[in-house]
PDB file of N, CA and C in Angstrom:
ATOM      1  N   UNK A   1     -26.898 -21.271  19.777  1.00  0.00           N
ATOM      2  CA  UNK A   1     -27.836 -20.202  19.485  1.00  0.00           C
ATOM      3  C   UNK A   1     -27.167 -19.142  18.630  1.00  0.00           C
ATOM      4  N   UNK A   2     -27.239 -19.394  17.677  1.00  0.00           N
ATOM      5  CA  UNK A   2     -26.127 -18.213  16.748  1.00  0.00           C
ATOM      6  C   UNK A   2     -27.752 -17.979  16.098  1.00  0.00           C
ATOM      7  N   UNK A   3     -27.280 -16.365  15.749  1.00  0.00           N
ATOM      8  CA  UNK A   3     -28.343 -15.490  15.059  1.00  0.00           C
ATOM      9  C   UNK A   3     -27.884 -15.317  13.730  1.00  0.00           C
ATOM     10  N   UNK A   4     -28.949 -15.148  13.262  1.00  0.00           N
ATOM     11  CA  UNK A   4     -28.937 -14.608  11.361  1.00  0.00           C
ATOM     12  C   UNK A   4     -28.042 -13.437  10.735  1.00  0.00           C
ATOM     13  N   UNK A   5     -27.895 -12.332  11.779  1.00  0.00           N
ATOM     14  CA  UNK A   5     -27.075 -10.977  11.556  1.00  0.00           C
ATOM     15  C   UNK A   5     -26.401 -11.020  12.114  1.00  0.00           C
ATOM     16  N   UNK A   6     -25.663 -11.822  13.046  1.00  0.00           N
ATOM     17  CA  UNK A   6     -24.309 -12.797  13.341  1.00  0.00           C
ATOM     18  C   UNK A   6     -23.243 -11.670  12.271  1.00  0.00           C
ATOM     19  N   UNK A   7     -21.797 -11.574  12.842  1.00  0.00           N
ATOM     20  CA  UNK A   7     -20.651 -11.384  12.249  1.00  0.00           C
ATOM     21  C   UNK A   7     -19.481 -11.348  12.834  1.00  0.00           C
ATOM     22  N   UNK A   8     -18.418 -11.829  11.900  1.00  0.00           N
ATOM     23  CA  UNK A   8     -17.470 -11.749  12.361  1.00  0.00           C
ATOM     24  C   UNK A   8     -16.768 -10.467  12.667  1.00  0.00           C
ATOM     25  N   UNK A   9     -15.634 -10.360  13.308  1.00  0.00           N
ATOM     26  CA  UNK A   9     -15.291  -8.848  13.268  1.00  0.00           C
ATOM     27  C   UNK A   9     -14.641  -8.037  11.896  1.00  0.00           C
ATOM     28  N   UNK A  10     -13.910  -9.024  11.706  1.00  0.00           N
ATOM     29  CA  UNK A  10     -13.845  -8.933   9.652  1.00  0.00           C
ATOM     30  C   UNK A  10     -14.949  -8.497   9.017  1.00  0.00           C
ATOM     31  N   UNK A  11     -15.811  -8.912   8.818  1.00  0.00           N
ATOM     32  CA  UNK A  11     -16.994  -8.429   8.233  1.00  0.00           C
ATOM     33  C   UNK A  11     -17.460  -6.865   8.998  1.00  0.00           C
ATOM     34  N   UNK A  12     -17.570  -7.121  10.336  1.00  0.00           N
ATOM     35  CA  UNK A  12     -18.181  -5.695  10.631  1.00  0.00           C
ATOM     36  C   UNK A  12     -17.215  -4.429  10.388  1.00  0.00           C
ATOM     37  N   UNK A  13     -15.877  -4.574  10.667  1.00  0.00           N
ATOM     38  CA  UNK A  13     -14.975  -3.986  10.616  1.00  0.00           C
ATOM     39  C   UNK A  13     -14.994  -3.365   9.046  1.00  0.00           C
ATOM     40  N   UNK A  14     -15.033  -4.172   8.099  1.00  0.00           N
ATOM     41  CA  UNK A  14     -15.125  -4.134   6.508  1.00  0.00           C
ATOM     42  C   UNK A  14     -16.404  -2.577   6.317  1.00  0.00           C
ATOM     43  N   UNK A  15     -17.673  -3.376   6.895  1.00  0.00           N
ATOM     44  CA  UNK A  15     -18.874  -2.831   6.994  1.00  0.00           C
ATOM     45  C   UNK A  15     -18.279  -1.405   7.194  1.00  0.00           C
ATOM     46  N   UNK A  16     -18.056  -1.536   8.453  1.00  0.00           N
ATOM     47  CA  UNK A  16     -17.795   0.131   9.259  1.00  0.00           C
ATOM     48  C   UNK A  16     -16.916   0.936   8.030  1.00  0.00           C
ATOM     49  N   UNK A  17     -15.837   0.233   7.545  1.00  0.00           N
ATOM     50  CA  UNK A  17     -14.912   1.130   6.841  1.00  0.00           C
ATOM     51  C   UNK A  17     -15.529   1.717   5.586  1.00  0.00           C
ATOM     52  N   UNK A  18     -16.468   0.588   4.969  1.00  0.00           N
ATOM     53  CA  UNK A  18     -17.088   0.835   3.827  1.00  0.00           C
ATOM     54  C   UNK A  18     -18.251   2.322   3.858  1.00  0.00           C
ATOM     55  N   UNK A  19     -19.074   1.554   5.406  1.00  0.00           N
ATOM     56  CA  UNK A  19     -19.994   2.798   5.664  1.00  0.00           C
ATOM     57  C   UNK A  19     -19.492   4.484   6.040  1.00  0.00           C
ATOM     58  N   UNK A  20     -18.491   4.605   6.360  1.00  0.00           N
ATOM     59  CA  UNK A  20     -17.655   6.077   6.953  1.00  0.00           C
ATOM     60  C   UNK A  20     -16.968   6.105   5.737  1.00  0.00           C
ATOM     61  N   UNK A  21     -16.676   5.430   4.325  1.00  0.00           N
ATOM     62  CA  UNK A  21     -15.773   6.143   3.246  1.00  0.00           C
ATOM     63  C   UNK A  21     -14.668   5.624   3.217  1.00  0.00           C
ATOM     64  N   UNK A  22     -13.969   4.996   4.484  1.00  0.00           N
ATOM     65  CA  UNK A  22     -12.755   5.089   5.090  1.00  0.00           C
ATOM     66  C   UNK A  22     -11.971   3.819   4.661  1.00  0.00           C
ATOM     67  N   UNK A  23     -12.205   2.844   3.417  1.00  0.00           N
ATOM     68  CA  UNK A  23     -11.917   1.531   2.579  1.00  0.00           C
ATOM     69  C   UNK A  23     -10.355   2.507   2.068  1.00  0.00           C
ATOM     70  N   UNK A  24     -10.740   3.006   1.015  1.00  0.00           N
ATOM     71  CA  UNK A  24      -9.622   3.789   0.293  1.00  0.00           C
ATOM     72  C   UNK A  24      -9.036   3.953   0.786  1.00  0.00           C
ATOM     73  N   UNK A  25      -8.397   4.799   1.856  1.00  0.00           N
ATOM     74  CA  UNK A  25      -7.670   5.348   2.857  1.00  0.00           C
ATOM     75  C   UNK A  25      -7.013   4.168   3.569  1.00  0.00           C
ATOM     76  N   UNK A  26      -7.857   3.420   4.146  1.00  0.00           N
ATOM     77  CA  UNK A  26      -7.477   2.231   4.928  1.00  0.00           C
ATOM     78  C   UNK A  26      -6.164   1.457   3.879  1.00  0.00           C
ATOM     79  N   UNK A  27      -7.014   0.974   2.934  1.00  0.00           N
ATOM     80  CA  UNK A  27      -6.075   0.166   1.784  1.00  0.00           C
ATOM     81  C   UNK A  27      -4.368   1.074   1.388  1.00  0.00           C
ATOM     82  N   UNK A  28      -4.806   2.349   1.507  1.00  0.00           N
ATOM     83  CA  UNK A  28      -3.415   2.966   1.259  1.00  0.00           C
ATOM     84  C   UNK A  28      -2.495   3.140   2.147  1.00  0.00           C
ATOM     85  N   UNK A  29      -3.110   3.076   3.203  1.00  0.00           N
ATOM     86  CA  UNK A  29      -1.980   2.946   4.426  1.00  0.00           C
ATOM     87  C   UNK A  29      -1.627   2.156   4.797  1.00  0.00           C
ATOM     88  N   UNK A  30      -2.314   0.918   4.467  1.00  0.00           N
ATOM     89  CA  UNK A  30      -1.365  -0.347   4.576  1.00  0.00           C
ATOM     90  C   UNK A  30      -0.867  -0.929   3.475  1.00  0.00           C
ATOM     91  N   UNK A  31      -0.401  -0.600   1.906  1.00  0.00           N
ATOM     92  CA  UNK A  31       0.178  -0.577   1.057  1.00  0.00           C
ATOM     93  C   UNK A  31       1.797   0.010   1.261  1.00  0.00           C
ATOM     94  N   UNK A  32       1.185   1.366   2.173  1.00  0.00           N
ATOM     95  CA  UNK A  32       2.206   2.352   2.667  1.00  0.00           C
ATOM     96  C   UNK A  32       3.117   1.585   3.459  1.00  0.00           C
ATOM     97  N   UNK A  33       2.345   1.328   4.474  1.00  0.00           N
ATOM     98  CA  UNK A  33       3.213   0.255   5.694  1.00  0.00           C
ATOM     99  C   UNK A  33       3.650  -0.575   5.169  1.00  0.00           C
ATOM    100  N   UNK A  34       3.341  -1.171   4.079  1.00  0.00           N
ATOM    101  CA  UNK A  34       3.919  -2.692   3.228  1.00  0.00           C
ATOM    102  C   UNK A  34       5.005  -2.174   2.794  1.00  0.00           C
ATOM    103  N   UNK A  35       5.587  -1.187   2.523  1.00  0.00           N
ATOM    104  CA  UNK A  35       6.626  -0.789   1.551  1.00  0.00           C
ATOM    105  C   UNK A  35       8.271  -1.760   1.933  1.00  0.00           C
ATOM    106  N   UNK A  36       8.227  -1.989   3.016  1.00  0.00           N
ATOM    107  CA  UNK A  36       9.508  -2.328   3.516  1.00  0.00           C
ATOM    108  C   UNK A  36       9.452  -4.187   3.483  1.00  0.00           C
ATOM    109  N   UNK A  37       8.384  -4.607   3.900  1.00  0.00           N
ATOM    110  CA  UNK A  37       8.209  -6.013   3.371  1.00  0.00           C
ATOM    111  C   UNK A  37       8.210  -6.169   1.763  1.00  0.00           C
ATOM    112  N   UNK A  38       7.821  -5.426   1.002  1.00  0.00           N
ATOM    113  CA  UNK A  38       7.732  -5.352  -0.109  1.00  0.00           C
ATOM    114  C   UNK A  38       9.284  -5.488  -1.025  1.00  0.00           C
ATOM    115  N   UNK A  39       9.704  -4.063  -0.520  1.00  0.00           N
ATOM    116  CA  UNK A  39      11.194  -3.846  -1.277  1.00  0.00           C
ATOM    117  C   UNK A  39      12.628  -4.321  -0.596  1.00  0.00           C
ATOM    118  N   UNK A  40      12.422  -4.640   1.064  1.00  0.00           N
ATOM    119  CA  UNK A  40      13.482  -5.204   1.659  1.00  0.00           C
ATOM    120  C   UNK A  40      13.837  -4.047   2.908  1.00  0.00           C
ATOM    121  N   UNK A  41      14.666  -4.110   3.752  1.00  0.00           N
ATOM    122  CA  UNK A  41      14.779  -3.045   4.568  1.00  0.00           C
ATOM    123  C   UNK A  41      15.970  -2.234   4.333  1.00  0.00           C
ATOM    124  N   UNK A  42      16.858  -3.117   3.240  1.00  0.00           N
ATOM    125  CA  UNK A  42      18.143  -1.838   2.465  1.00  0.00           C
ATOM    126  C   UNK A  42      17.466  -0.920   2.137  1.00  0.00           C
ATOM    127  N   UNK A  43      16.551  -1.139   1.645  1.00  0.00           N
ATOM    128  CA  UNK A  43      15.793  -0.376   0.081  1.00  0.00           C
ATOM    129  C   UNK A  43      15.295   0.752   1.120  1.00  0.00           C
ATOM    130  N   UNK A  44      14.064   0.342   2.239  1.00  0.00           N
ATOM    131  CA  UNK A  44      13.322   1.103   2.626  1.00  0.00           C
ATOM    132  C   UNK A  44      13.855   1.944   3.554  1.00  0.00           C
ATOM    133  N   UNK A  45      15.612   1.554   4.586  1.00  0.00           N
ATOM    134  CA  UNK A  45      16.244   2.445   5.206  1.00  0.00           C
ATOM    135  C   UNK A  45      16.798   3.518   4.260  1.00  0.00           C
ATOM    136  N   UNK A  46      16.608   3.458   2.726  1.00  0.00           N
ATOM    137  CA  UNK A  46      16.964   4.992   2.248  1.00  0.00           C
ATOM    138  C   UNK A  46      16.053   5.285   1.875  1.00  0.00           C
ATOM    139  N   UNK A  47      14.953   5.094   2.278  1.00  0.00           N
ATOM    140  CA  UNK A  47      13.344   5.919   1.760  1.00  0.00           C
ATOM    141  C   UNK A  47      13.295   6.900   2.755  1.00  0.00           C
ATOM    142  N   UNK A  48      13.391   8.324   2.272  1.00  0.00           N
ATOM    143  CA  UNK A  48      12.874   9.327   3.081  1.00  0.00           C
ATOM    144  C   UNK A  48      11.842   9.893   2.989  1.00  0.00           C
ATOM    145  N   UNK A  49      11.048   9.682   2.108  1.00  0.00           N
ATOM    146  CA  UNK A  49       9.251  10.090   2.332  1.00  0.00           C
ATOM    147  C   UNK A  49       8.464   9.011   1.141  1.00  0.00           C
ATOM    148  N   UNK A  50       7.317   8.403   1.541  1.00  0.00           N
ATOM    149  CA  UNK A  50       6.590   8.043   0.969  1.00  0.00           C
ATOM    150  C   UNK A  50       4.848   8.351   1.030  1.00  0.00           C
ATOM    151  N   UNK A  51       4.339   8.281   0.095  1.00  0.00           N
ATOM    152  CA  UNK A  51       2.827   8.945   0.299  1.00  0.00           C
ATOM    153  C   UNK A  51       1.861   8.023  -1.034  1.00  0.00           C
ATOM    154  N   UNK A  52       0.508   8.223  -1.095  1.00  0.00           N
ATOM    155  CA  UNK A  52       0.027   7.949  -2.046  1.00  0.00           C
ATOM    156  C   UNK A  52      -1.139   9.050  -2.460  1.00  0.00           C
ATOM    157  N   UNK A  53      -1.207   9.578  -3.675  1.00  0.00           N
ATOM    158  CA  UNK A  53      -2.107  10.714  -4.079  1.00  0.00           C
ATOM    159  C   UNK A  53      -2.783  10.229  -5.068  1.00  0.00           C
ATOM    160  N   UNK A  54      -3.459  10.474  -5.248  1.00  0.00           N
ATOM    161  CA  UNK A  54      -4.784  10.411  -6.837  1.00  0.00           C
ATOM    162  C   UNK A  54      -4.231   8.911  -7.090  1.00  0.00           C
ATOM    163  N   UNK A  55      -4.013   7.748  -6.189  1.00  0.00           N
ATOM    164  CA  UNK A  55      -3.008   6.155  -6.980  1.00  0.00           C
ATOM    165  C   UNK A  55      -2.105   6.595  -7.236  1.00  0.00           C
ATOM    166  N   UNK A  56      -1.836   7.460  -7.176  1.00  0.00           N
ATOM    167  CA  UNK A  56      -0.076   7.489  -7.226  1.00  0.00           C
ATOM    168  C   UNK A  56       0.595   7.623  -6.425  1.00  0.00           C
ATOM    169  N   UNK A  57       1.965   6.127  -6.031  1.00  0.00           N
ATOM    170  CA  UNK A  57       2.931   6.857  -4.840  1.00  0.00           C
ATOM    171  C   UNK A  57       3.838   7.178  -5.306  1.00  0.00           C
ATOM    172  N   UNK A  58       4.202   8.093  -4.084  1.00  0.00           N
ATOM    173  CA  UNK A  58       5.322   8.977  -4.490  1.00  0.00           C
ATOM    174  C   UNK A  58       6.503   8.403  -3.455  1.00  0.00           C
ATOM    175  N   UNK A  59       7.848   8.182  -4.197  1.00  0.00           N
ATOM    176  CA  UNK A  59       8.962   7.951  -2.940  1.00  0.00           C
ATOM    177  C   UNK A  59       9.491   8.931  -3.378  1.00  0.00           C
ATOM    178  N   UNK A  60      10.392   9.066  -2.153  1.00  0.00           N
ATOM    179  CA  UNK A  60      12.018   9.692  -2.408  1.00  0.00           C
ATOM    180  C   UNK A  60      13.115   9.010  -1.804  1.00  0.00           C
ATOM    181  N   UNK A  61      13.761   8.932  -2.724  1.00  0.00           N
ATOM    182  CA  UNK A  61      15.189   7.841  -2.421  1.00  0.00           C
ATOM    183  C   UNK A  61      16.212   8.404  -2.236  1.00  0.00           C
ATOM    184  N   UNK A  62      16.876   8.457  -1.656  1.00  0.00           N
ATOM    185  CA  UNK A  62      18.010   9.019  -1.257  1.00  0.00           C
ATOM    186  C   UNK A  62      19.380   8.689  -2.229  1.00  0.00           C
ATOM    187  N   UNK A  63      18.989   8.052  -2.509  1.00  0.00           N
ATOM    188  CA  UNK A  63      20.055   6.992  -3.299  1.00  0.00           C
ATOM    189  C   UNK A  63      20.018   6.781  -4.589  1.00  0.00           C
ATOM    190  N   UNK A  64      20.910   7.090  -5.936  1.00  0.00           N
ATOM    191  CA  UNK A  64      20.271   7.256  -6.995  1.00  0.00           C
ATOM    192  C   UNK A  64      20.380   5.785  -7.556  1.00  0.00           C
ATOM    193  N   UNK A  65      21.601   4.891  -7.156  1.00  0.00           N
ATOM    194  CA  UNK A  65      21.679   3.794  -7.564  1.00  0.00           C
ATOM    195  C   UNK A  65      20.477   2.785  -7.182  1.00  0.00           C
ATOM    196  N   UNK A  66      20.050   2.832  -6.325  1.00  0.00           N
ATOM    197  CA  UNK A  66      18.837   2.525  -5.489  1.00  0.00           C
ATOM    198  C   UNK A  66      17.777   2.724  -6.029  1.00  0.00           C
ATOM    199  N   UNK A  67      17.300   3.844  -6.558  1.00  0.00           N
ATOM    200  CA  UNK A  67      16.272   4.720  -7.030  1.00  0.00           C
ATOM    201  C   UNK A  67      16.798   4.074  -8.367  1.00  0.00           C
ATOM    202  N   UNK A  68      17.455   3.929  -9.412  1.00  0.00           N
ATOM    203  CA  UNK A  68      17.582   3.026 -10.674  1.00  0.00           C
ATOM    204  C   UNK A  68      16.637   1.942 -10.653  1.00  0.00           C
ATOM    205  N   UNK A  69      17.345   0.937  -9.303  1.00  0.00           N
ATOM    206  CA  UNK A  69      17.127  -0.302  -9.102  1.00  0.00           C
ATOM    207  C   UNK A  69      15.842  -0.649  -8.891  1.00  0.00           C
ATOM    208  N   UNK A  70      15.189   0.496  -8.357  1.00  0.00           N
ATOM    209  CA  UNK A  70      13.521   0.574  -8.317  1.00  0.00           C
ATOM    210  C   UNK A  70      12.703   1.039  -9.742  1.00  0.00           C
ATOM    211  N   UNK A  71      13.348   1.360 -10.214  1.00  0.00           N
ATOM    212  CA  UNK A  71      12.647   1.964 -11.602  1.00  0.00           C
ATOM    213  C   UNK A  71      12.629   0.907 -12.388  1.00  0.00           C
ATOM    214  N   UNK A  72      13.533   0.204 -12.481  1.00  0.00           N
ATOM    215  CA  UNK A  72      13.234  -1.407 -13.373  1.00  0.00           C
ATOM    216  C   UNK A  72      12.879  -2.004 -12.721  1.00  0.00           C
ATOM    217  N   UNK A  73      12.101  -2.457 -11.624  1.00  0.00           N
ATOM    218  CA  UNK A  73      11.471  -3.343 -10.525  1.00  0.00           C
ATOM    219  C   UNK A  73       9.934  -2.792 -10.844  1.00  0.00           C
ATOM    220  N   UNK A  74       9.983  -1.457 -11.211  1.00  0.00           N
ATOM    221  CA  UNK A  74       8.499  -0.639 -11.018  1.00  0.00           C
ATOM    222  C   UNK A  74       7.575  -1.554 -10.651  1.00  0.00           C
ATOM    223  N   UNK A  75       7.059  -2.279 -11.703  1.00  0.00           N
ATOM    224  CA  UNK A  75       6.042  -2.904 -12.088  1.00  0.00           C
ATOM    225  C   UNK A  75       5.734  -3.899 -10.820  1.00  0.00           C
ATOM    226  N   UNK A  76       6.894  -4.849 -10.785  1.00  0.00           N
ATOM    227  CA  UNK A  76       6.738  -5.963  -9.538  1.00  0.00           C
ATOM    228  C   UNK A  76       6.543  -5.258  -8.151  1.00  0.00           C
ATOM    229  N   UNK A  77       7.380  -4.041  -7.933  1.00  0.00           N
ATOM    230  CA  UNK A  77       6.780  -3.590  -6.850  1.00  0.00           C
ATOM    231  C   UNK A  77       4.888  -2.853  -6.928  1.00  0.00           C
ATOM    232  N   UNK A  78       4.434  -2.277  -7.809  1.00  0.00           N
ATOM    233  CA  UNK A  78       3.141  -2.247  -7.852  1.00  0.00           C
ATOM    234  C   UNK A  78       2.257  -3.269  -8.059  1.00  0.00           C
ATOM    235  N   UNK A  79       2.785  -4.302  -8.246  1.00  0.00           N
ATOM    236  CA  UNK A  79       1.561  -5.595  -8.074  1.00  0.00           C
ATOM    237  C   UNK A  79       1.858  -6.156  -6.744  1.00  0.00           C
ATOM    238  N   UNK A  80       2.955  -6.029  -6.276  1.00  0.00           N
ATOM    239  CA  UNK A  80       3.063  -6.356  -4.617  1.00  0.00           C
ATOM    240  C   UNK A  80       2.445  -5.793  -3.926  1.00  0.00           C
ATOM    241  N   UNK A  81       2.378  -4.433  -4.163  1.00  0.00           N
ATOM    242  CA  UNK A  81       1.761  -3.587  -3.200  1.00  0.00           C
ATOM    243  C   UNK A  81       0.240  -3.693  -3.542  1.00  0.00           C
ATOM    244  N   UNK A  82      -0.083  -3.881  -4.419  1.00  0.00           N
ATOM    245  CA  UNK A  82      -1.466  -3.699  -4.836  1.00  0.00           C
ATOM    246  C   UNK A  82      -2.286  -5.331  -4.086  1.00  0.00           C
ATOM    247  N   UNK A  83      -1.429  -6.488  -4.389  1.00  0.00           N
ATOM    248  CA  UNK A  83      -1.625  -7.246  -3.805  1.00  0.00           C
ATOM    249  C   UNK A  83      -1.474  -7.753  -2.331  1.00  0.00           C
ATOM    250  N   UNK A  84      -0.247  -7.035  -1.125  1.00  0.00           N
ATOM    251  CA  UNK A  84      -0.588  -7.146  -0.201  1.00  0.00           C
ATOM    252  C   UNK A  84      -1.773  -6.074   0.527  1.00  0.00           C
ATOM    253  N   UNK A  85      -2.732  -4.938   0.094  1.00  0.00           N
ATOM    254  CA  UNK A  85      -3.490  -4.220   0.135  1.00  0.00           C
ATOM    255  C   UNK A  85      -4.911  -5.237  -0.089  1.00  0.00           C
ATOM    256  N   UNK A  86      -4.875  -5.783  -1.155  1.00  0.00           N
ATOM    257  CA  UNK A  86      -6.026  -6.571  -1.465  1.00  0.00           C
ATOM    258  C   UNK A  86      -6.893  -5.732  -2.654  1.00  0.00           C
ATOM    259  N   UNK A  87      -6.460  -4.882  -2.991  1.00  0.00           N
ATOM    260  CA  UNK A  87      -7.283  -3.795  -4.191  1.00  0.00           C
ATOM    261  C   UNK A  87      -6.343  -3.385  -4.840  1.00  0.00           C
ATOM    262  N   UNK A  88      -6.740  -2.500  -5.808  1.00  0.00           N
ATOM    263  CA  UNK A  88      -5.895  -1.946  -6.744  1.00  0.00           C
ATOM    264  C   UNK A  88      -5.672  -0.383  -5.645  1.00  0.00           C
ATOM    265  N   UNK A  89      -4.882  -0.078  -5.503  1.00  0.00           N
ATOM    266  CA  UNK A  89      -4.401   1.300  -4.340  1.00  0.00           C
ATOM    267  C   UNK A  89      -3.816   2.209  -5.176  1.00  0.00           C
ATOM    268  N   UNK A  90      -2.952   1.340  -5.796  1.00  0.00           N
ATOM    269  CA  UNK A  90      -1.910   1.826  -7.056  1.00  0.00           C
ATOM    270  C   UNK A  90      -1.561   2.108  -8.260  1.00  0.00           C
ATOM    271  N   UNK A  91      -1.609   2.996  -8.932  1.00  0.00           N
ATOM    272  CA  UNK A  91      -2.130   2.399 -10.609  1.00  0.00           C
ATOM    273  C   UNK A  91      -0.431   2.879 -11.157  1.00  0.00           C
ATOM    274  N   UNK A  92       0.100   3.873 -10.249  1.00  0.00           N
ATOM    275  CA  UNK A  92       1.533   4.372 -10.872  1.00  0.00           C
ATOM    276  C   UNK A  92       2.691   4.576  -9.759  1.00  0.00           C
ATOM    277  N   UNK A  93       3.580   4.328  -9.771  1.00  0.00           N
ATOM    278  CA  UNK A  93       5.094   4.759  -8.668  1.00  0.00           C
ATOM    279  C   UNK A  93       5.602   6.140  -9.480  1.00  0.00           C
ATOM    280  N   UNK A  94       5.871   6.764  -8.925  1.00  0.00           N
ATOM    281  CA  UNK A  94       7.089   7.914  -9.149  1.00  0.00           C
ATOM    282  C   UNK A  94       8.086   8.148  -7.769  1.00  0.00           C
ATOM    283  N   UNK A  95       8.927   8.476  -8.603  1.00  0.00           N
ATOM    284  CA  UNK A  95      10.227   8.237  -7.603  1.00  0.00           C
ATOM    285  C   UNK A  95      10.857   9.523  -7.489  1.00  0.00           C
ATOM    286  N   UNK A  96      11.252  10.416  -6.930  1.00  0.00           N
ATOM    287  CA  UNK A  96      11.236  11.874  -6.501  1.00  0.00           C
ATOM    288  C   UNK A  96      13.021  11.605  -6.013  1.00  0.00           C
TER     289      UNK A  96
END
């Protein structure tokens, strides 16, 4: 006996986030949380703040050699992140 307006919790869950605004937000905080699967846990034990504003995240690295090593990565790390998110979250990195 399955009904027509039947859903999974994926779907309703989606629904809910879409209906309260709360997609955007959602997607950036788990981009956020991705950061350490993303760049490794060397990388992310010298991250001392990360955020995302207007698509743009912002790190701060503690480390300048580190913070190099991310600046020529830029790119691969914003399609990682953009891709474990599932949307575009990201359009730029800056590194502080």
């Amino acid at each position: 006996m399955s009904r027509t307006n039947d859903k999974t919790l994926k779907e309703a869950l989606e629904q809910m986030l879409k209906a309260y605004k709360l997609k955007n937000k959602y997607d950036e905080t788990f981009a956020v949380s991705s950061w350490e699967e993303v760049v490794g846990k060397a990388v992310a034990n010298r991250t001392k703040e990360i955020y995302i504003s207007n698509k743009k995240l912002f790190v701060r690295i503690e480390s300048s050699v580190v913070k190099n090593q991310l600046v020529i990565m830029r790119s691969q790390i914003l399609q990682s992140l953009n891709e474990k998110a599932g949307a575009i979250v990201v359009e730029e990195i800056v590194f502080l």
